[in-house]
Protein backbone atom coordinates (compact mmCIF):
# COMPACT_ATOMS: atom_id res chain seq x y z
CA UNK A 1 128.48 265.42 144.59
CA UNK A 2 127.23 264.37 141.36
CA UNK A 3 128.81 261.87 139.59
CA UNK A 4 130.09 262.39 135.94
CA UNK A 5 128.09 262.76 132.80
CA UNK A 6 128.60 260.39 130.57
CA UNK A 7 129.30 261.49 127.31
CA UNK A 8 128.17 259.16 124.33
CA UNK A 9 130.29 260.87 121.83
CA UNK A 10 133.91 260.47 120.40
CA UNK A 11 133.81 263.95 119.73
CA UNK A 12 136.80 265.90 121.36
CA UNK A 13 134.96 269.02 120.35
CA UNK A 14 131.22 268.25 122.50
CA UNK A 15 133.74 267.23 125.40
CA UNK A 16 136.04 270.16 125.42
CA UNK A 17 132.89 272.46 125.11
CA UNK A 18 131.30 270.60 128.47
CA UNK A 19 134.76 270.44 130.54
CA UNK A 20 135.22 274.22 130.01
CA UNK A 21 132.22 275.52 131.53
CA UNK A 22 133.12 272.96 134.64
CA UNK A 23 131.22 270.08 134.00
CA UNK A 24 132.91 266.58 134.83
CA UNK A 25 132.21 263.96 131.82
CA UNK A 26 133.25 260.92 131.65
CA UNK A 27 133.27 259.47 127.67
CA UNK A 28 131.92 256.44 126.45
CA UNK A 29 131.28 256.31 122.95
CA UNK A 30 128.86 254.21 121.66
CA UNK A 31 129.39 252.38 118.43
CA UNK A 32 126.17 253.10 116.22
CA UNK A 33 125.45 252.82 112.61
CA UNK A 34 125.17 256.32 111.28
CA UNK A 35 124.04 255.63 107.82
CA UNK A 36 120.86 257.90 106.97
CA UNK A 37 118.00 255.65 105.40
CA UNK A 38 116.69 256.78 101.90
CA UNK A 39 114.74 260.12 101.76
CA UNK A 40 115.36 260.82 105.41
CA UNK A 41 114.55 264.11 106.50
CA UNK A 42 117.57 265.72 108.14
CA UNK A 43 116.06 266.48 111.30
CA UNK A 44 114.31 263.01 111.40
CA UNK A 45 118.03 261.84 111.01
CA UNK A 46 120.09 263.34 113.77
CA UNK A 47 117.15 262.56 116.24
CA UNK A 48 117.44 259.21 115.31
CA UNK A 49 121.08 258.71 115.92
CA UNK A 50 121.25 260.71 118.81
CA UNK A 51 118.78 258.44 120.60
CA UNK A 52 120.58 255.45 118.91
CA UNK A 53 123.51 256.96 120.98
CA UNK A 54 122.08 257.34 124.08
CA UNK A 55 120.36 254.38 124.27
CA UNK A 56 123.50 252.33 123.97
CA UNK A 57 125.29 253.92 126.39
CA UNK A 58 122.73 254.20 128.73
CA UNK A 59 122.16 250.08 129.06
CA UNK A 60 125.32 249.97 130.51
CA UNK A 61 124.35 252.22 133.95
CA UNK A 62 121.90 254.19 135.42
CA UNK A 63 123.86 257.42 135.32
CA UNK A 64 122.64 260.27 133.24
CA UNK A 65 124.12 260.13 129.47
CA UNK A 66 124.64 262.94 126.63
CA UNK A 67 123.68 261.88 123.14
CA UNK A 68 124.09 264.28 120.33
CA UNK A 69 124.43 264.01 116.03
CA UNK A 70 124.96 267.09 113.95
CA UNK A 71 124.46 267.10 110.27
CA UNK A 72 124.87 270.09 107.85
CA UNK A 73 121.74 270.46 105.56
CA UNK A 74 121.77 271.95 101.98
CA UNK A 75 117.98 272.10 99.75
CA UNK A 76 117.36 269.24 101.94
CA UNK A 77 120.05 267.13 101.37
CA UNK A 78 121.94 265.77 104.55
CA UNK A 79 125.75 266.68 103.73
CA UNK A 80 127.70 264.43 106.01
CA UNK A 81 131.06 263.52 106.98
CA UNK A 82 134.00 264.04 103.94
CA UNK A 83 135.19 260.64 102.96
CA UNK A 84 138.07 262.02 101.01
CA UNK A 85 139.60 265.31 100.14
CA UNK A 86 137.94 265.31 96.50
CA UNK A 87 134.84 265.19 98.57
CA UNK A 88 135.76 267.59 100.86
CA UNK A 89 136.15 269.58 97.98
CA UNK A 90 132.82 269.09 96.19
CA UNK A 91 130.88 269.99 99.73
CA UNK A 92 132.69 273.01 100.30
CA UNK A 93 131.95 274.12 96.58
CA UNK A 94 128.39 273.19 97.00
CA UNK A 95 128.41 275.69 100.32
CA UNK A 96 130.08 278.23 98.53
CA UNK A 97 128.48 281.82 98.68
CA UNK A 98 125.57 280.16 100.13
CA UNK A 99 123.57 279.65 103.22
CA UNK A 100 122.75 276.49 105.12
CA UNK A 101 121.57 275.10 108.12
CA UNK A 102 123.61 273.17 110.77
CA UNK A 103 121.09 270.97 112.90
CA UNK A 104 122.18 269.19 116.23
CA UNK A 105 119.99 266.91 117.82
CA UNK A 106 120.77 265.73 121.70
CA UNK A 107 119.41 263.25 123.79
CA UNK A 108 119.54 263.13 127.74
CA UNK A 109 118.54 260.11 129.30
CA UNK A 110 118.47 259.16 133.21
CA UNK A 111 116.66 258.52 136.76
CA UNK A 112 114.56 261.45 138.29
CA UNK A 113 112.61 260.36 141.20
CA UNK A 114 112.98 256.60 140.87
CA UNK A 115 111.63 257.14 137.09
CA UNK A 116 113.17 257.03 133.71
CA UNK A 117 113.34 260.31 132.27
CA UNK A 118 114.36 261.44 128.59
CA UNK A 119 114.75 264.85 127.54
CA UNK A 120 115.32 265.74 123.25
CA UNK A 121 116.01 268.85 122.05
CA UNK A 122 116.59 270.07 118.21
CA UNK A 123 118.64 273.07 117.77
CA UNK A 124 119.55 274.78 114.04
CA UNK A 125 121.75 277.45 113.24
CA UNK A 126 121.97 279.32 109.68
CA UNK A 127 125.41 279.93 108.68
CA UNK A 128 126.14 281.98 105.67
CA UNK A 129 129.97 280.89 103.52
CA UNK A 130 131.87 283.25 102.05
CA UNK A 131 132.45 282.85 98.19
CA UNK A 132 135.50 280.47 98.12
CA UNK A 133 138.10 281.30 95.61
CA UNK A 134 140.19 278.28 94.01
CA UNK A 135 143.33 278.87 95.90
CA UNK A 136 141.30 279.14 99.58
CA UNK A 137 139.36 276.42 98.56
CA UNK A 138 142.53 273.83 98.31
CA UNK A 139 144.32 275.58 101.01
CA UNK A 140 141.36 274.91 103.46
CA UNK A 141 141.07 270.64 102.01
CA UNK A 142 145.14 270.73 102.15
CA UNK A 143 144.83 271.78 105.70
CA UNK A 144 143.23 268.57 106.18
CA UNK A 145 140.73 270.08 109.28
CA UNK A 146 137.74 268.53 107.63
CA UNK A 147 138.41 265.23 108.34
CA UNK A 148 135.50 263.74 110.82
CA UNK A 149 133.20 267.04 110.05
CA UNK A 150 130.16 267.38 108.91
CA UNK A 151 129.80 269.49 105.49
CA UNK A 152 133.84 269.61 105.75
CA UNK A 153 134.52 272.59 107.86
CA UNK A 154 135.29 273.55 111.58
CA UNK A 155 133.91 276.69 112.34
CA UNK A 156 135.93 276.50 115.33
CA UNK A 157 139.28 276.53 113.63
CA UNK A 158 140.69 277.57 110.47
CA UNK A 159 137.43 277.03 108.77
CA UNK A 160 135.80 279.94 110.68
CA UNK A 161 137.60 282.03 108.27
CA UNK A 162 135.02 280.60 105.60
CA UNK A 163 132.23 282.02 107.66
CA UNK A 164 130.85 285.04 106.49
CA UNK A 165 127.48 285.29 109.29
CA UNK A 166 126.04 283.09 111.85
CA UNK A 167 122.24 283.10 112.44
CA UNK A 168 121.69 281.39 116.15
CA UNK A 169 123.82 279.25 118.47
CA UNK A 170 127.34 279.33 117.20
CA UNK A 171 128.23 276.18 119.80
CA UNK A 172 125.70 274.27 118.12
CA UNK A 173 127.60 274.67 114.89
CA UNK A 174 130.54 273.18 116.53
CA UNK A 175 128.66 270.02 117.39
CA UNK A 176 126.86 270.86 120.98
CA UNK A 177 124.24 273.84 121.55
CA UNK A 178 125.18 274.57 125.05
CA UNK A 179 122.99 276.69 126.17
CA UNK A 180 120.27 273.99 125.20
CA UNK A 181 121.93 271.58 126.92
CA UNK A 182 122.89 273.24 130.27
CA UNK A 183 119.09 274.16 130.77
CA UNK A 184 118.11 270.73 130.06
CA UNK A 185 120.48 269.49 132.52
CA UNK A 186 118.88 272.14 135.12
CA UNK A 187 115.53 270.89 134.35
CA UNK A 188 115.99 267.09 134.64
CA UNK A 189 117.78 267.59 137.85
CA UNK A 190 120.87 266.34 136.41
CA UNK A 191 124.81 267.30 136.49
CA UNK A 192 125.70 271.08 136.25
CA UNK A 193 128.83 273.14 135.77
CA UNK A 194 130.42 274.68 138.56
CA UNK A 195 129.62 278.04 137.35
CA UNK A 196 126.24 277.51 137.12
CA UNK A 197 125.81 275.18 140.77
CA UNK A 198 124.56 277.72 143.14
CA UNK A 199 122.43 280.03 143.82
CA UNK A 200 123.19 283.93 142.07
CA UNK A 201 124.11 286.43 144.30
C-alpha cells in the first residue's frame, strides 16, 4: 500500500479536492516567502513558489510531495491574496465584467527507481465575471469568503455566483487542476485514488 502524499499546502481547498477522489494525504505545509520579485511574469511566479514548496517539504523525507501556487492574472499583473476588505474591493472591481486568467502551477517531487524524479505542470483557466453591481459587490466583501484567495473570490462558494463562464479546468480555479495532477501521479508511479487504482473493466 502506498503511503500518503504529502501535501505541501495549508490549503483546505487542494486537500479536500485530493481526499474526495480517494487519495490519502498527509499535510505538511511548508513555510515559504511568497512575495513576487519586481516585473515577475505570473507564470514565472507560481512555478517558482511551487518548487519553493516542494522543495521544503521534500528535505524532510523521501516520500512523494504535492507543491502547488495559484495566482489570478489581469493585463499581466499578478492579483494576489486580499489584505483587507477595501482591497478585496478594488480587485473585484478591477475583475468586473471582465475576463482573466487563473494560473496554477504544481510541483511533484519523489523516488522512481532509486532516482530523484520531478514532475511540473502549468495549468490556466479563463474565467469570465459578471458585471458587479454596488450592492453585490459589498455583499460578496461583507461575506468575508475572500479572505486567503487569490483575486478575492471562491469560485467554489458564494463567489461562483460572480462567474459568468469558465474556459478550461474549473478545479484548477479552485487552487488544484486535478486532472493534471492525477495523470502526473500515474506517470511518476506515484500515489493514486482508489477510483482510479485498478485496472478498468
Amino acid at each position: 500500500m502506498s503511503l500518503p502524499l504529502l501535501l505541501a499546502s495549508a490549503s483546505p481547498r487542494r486537500r479536500e479536492m485530493l481526499e474526495r477522489v480517494g487519495l490519502a494525504i498527509e499535510v505538511q505545509p511548508p513555510d515559504v516567502d511568497e512575495t513576487a520579485h519586481d516585473g515577475e511574469a505570473p507564470d514565472v511566479y507560481v512555478a517558482r513558489i511551487a518548487r519553493s514548496k516542494a522543495i521544503a517539504i521534500a528535505r524532510r523525507g523521501e516520500r512523494w510531495v504535492l507543491a502547488a501556487d495559484t495566482t489570478v492574472t489581469l493585463d499581466g499583473a499578478i492579483l494576489g491574496k486580499a489584505e483587507s476588505a477595501e482591497h478585496a474591493a478594488r480587485m473585484l472591481r478591477t475583475l468586473s465584467g471582465r475576463s482573466h486568467r487563473v494560473l496554477t502551477a504544481f510541483v511533484l517531487v519523489g523516488e522512481r527507481d532509486g532516482q530523484a524524479c520531478v514532475r511540473e505542470g502549468l495549468v490556466a483557466t479563463e474565467v469570465e465575471m459578471v458585471e458587479l453591481d454596488a450592492g453585490t459587490l459589498a455583499d460578496y466583501v461583507a461575506s468575508g469568503e475572500w479572505r486567503g484567495k487569490a483575486g478575492a473570490y471562491a469560485i467554489q462558494g458564494i463567489g461562483a455566483a460572480l462567474v459568468g463562464a469558465v474556459r478550461g479546468s474549473v478545479t484548477n480555479v479552485a487552487g488544484l487542476p486535478l486532472a493534471e495532477v492525477l495523470a502526473a501521479l500515474r506517470e511518476v508511479g506515484g500515489p493514486l485514488p482508489r477510483f482510479t487504482a485498478g485496472t478498468p473493466a
